[in-house]
N, C-alpha and C. Protein backbone atom coordinates (compact mmCIF):
# COMPACT_ATOMS: atom_id res chain seq x y z
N UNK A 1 0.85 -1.20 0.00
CA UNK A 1 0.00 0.00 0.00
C UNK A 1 0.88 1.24 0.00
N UNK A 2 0.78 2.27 -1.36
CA UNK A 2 1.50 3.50 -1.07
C UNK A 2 0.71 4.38 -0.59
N UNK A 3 0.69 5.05 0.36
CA UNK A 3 0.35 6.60 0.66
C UNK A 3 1.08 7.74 1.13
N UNK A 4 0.30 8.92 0.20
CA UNK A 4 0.38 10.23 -0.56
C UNK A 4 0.12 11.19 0.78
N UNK A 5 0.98 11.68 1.43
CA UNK A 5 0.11 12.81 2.08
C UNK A 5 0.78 13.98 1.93
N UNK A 6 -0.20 14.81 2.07
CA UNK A 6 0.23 16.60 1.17
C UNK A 6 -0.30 17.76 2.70
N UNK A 7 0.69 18.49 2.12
CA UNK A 7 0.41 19.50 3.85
C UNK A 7 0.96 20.98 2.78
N UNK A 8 0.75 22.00 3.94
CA UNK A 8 0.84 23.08 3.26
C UNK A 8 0.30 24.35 2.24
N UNK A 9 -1.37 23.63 2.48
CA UNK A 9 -2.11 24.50 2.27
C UNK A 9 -3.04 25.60 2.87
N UNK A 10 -4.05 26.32 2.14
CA UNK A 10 -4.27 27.31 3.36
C UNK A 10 -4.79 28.68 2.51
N UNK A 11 -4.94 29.73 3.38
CA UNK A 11 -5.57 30.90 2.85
C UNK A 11 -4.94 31.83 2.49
N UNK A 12 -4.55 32.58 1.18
CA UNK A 12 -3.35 33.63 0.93
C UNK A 12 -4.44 34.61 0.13
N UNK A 13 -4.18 35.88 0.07
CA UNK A 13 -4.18 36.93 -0.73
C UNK A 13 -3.65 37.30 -2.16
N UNK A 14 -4.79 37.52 -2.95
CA UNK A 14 -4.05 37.53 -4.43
C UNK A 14 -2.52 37.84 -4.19
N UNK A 15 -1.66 37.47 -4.96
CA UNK A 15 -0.11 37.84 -4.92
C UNK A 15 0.71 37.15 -4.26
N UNK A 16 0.04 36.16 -3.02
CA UNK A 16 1.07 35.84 -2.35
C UNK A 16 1.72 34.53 -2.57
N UNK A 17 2.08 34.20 -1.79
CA UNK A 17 2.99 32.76 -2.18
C UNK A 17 2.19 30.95 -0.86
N UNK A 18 2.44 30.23 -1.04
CA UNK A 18 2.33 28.81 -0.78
C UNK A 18 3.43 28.18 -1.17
N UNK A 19 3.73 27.26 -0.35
CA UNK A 19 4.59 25.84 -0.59
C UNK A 19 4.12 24.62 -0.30
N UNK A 20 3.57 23.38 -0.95
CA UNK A 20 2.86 22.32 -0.64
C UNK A 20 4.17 21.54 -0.98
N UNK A 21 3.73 20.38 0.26
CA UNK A 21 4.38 19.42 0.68
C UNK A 21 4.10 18.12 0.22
N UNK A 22 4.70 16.91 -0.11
CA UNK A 22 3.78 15.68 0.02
C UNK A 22 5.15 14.33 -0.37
N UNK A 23 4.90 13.46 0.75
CA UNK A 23 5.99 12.36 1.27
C UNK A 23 5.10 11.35 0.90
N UNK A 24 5.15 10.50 0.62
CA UNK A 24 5.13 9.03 -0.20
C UNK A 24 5.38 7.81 0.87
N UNK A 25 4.72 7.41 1.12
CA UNK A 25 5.15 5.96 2.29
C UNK A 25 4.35 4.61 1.85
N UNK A 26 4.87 3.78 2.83
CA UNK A 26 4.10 2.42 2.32
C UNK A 26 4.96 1.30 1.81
N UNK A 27 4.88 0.60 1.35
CA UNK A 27 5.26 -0.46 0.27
C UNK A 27 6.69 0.10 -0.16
N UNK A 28 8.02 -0.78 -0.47
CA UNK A 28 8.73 -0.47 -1.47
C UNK A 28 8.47 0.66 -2.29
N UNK A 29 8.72 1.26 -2.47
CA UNK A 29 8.60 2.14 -4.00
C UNK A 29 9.26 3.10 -4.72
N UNK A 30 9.49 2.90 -5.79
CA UNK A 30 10.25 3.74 -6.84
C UNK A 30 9.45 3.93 -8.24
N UNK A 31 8.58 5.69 -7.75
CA UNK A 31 8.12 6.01 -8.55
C UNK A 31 8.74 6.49 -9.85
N UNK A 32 8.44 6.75 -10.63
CA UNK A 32 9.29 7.31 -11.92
C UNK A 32 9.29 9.01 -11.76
N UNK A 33 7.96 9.11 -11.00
CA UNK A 33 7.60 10.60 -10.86
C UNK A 33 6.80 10.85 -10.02
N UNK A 34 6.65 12.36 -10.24
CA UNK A 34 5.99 12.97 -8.94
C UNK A 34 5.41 13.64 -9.41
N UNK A 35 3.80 14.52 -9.10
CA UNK A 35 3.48 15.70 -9.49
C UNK A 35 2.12 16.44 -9.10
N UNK A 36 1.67 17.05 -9.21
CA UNK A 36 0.57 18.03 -8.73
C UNK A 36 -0.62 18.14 -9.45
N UNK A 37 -2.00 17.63 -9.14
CA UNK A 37 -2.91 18.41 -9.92
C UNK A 37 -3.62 18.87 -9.13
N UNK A 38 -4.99 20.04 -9.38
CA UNK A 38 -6.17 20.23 -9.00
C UNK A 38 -7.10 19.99 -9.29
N UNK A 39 -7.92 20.50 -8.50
CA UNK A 39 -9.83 20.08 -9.04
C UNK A 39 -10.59 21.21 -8.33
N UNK A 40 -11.40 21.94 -8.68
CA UNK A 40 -12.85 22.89 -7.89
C UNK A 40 -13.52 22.32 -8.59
N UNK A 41 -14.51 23.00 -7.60
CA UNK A 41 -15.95 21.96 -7.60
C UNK A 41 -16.39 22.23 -8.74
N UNK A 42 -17.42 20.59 -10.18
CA UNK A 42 -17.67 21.18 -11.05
C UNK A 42 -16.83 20.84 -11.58
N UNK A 43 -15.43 20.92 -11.78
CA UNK A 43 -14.56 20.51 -12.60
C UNK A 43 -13.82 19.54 -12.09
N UNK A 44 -12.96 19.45 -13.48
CA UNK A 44 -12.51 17.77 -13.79
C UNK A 44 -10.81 17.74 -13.17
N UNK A 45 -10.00 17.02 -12.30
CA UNK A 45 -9.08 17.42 -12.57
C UNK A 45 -8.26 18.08 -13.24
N UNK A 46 -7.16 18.88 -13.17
CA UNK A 46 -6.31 19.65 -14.04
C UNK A 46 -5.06 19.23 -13.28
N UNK A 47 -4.08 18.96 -14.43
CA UNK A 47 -2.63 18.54 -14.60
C UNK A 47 -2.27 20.08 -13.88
N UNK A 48 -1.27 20.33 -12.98
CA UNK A 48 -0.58 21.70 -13.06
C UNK A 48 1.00 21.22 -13.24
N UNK A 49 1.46 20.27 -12.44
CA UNK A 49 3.14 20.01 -12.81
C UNK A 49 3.74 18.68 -12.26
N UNK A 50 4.91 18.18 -12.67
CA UNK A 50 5.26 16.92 -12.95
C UNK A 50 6.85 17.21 -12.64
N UNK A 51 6.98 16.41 -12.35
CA UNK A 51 8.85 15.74 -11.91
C UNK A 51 9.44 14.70 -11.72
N UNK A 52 10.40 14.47 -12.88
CA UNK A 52 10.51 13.30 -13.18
C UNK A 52 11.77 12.61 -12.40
N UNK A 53 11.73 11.41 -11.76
CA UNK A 53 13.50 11.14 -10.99
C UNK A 53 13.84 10.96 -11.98
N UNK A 54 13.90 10.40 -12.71
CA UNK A 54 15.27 10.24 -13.86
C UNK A 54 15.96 11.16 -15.06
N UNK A 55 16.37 11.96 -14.22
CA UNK A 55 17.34 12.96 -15.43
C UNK A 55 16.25 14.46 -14.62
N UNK A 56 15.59 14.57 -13.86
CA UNK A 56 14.81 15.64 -13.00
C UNK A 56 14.16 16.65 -13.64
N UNK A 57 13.76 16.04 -15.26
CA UNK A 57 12.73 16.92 -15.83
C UNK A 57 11.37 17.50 -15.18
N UNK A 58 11.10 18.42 -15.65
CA UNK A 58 10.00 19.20 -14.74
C UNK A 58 8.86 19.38 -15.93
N UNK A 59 7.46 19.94 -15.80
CA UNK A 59 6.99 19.69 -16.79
C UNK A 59 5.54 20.71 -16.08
N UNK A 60 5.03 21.94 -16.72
CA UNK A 60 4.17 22.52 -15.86
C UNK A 60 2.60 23.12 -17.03
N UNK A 61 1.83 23.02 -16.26
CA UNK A 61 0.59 23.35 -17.60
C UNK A 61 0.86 25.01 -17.33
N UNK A 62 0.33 25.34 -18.86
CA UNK A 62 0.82 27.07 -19.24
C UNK A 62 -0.20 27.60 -17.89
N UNK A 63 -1.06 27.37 -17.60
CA UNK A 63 -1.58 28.45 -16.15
C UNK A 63 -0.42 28.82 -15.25
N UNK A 64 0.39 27.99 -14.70
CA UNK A 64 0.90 28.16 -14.10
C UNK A 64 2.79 28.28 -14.21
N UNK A 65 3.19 28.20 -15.49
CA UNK A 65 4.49 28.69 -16.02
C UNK A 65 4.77 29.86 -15.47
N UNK A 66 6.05 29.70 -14.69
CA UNK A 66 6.49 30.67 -14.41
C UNK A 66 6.19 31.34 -13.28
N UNK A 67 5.05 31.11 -12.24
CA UNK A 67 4.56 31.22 -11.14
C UNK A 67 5.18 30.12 -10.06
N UNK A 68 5.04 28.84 -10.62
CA UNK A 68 5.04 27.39 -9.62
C UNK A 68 6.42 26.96 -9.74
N UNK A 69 6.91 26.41 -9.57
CA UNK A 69 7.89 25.25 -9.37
C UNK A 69 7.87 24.02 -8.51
N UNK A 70 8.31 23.50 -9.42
CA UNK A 70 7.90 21.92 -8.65
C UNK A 70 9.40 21.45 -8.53
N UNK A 71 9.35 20.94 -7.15
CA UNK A 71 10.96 20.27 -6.93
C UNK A 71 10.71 19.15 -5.94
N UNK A 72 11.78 18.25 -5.60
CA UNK A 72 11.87 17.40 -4.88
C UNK A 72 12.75 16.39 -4.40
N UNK A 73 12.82 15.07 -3.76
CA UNK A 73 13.46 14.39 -3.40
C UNK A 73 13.63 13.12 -3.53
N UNK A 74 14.17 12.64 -4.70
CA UNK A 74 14.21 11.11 -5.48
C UNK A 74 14.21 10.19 -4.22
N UNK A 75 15.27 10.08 -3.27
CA UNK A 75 15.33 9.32 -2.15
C UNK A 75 14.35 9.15 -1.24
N UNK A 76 13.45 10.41 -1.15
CA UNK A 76 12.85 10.51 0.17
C UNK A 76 11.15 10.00 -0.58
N UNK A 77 11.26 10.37 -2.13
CA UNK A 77 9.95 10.49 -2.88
C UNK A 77 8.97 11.67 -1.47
N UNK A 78 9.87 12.62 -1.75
CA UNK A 78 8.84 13.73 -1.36
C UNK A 78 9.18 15.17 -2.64
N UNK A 79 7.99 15.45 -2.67
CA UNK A 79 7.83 16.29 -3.78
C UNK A 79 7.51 18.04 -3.21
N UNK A 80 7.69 18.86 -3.72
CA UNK A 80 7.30 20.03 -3.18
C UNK A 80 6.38 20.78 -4.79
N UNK A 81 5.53 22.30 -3.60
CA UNK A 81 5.09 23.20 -5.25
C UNK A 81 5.07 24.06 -4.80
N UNK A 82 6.11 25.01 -4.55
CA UNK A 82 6.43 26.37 -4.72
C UNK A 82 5.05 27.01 -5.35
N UNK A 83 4.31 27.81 -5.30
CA UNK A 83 3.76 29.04 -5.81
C UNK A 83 3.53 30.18 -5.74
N UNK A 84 3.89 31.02 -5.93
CA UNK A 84 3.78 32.66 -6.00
C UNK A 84 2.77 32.91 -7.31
N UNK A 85 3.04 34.20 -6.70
CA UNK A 85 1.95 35.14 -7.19
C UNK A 85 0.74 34.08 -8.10
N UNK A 86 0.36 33.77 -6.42
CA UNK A 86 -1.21 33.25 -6.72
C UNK A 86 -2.07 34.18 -7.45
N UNK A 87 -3.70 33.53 -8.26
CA UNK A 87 -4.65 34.46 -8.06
C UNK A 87 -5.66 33.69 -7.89
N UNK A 88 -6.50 34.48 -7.75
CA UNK A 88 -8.28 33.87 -7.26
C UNK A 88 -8.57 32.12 -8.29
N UNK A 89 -8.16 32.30 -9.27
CA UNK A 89 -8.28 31.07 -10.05
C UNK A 89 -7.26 29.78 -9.65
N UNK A 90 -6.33 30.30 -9.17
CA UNK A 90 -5.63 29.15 -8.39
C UNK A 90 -6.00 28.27 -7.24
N UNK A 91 -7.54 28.65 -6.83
CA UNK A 91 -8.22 28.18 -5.69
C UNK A 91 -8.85 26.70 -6.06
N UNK A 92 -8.09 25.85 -5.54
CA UNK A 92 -8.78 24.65 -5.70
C UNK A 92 -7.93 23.89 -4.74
N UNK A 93 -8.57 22.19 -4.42
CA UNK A 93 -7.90 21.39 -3.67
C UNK A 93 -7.07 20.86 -4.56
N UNK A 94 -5.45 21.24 -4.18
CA UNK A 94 -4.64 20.57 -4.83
C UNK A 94 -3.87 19.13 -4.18
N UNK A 95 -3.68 18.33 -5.31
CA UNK A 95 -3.90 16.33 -5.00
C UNK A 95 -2.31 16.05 -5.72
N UNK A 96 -1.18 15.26 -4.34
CA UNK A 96 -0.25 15.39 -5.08
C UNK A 96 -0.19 13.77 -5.73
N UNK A 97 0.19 13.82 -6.44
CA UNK A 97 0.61 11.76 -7.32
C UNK A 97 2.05 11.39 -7.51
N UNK A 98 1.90 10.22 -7.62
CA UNK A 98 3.01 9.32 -7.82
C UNK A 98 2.79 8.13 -9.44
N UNK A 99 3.33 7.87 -9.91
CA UNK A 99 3.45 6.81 -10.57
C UNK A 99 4.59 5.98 -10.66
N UNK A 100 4.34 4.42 -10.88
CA UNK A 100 5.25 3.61 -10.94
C UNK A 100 4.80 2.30 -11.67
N UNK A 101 5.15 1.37 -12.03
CA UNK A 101 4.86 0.52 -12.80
C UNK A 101 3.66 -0.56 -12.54
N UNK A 102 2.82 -0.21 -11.39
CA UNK A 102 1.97 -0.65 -11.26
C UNK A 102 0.86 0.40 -10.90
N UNK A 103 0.56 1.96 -11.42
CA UNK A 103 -0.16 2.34 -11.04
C UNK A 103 0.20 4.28 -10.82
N UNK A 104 -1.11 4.31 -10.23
CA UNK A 104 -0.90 5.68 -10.34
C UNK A 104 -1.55 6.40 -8.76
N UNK A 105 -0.88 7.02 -8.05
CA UNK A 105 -1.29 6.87 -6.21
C UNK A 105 -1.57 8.55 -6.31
N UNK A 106 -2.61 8.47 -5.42
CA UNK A 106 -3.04 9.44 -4.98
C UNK A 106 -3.08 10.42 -3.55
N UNK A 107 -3.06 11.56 -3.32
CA UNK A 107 -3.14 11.79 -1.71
C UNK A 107 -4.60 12.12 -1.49
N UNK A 108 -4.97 12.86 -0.29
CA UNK A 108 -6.22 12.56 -0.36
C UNK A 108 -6.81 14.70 -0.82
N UNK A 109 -5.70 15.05 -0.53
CA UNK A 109 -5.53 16.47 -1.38
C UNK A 109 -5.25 17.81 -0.17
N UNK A 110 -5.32 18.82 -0.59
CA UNK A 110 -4.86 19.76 0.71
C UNK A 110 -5.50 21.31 -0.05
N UNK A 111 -6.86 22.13 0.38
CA UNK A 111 -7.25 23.16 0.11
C UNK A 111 -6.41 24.33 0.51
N UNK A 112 -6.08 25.02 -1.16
CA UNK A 112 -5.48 26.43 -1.45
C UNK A 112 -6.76 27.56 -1.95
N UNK A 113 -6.69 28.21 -0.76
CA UNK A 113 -7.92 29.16 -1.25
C UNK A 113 -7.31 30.59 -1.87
N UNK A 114 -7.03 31.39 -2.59
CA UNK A 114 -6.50 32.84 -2.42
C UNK A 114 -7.67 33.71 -2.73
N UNK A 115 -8.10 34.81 -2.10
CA UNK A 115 -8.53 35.82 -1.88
C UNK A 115 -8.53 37.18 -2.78
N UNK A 116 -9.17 36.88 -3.80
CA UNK A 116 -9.18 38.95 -3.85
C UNK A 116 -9.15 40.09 -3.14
């Protein structure tokens, strides 16, 4: 059994910044990657960014280029997501993942609200 847990969310003001957390436990495992999506209510998941252990490609949907960064820790399979200069549309529960050759793991997610 792998589990996903994500910390580091919370209430900010257009402009400001967040850092989400999320460590990987359980079972053996060596994911290939790591990465971040969201969901608000009504809608469907959305991809925001990806990190890969092998060779530490990064990979981010255009909303958030250049705002986010995604980094992390091959050994520890803990992942981080930097974000600045939030805005009101960045408000959703963000869900961090894993994949590996049997699958695709989920956390159970962590609410980023920002404020006008």
């Amino acid at each position: 059994q792998v589990q996903l847990v994500e910390s580091g969310g919370g209430l900010v003001q257009t402009g400001g910044s967040l850092r989400l957390s999320c460590a990987a436990s359980g079972r053996t495992f060596s994911p290939y990657g790591m990465g971040w999506s969201r969901q608000t209510p009504g809608k469907g998941r959305e991809f925001v960014a990806t990190i890969s252990w092998y060779g530490g490609g990064t990979n981010y949907a255009d909303s958030v280029k250049g705002r986010f960064t995604i980094s992390g820790d091959a050994n520890k399979n803990t992942v981080y997501l930097q974000m600045n200069s939030l805005k009101p549309e960045d408000t959703a529960v963000y869900y961090c993942n894993a994949h590996d050759s049997l699958g695709t793991y989920w956390g159970q997610g962590t609410q980023v609200t920002v404020s006008s």
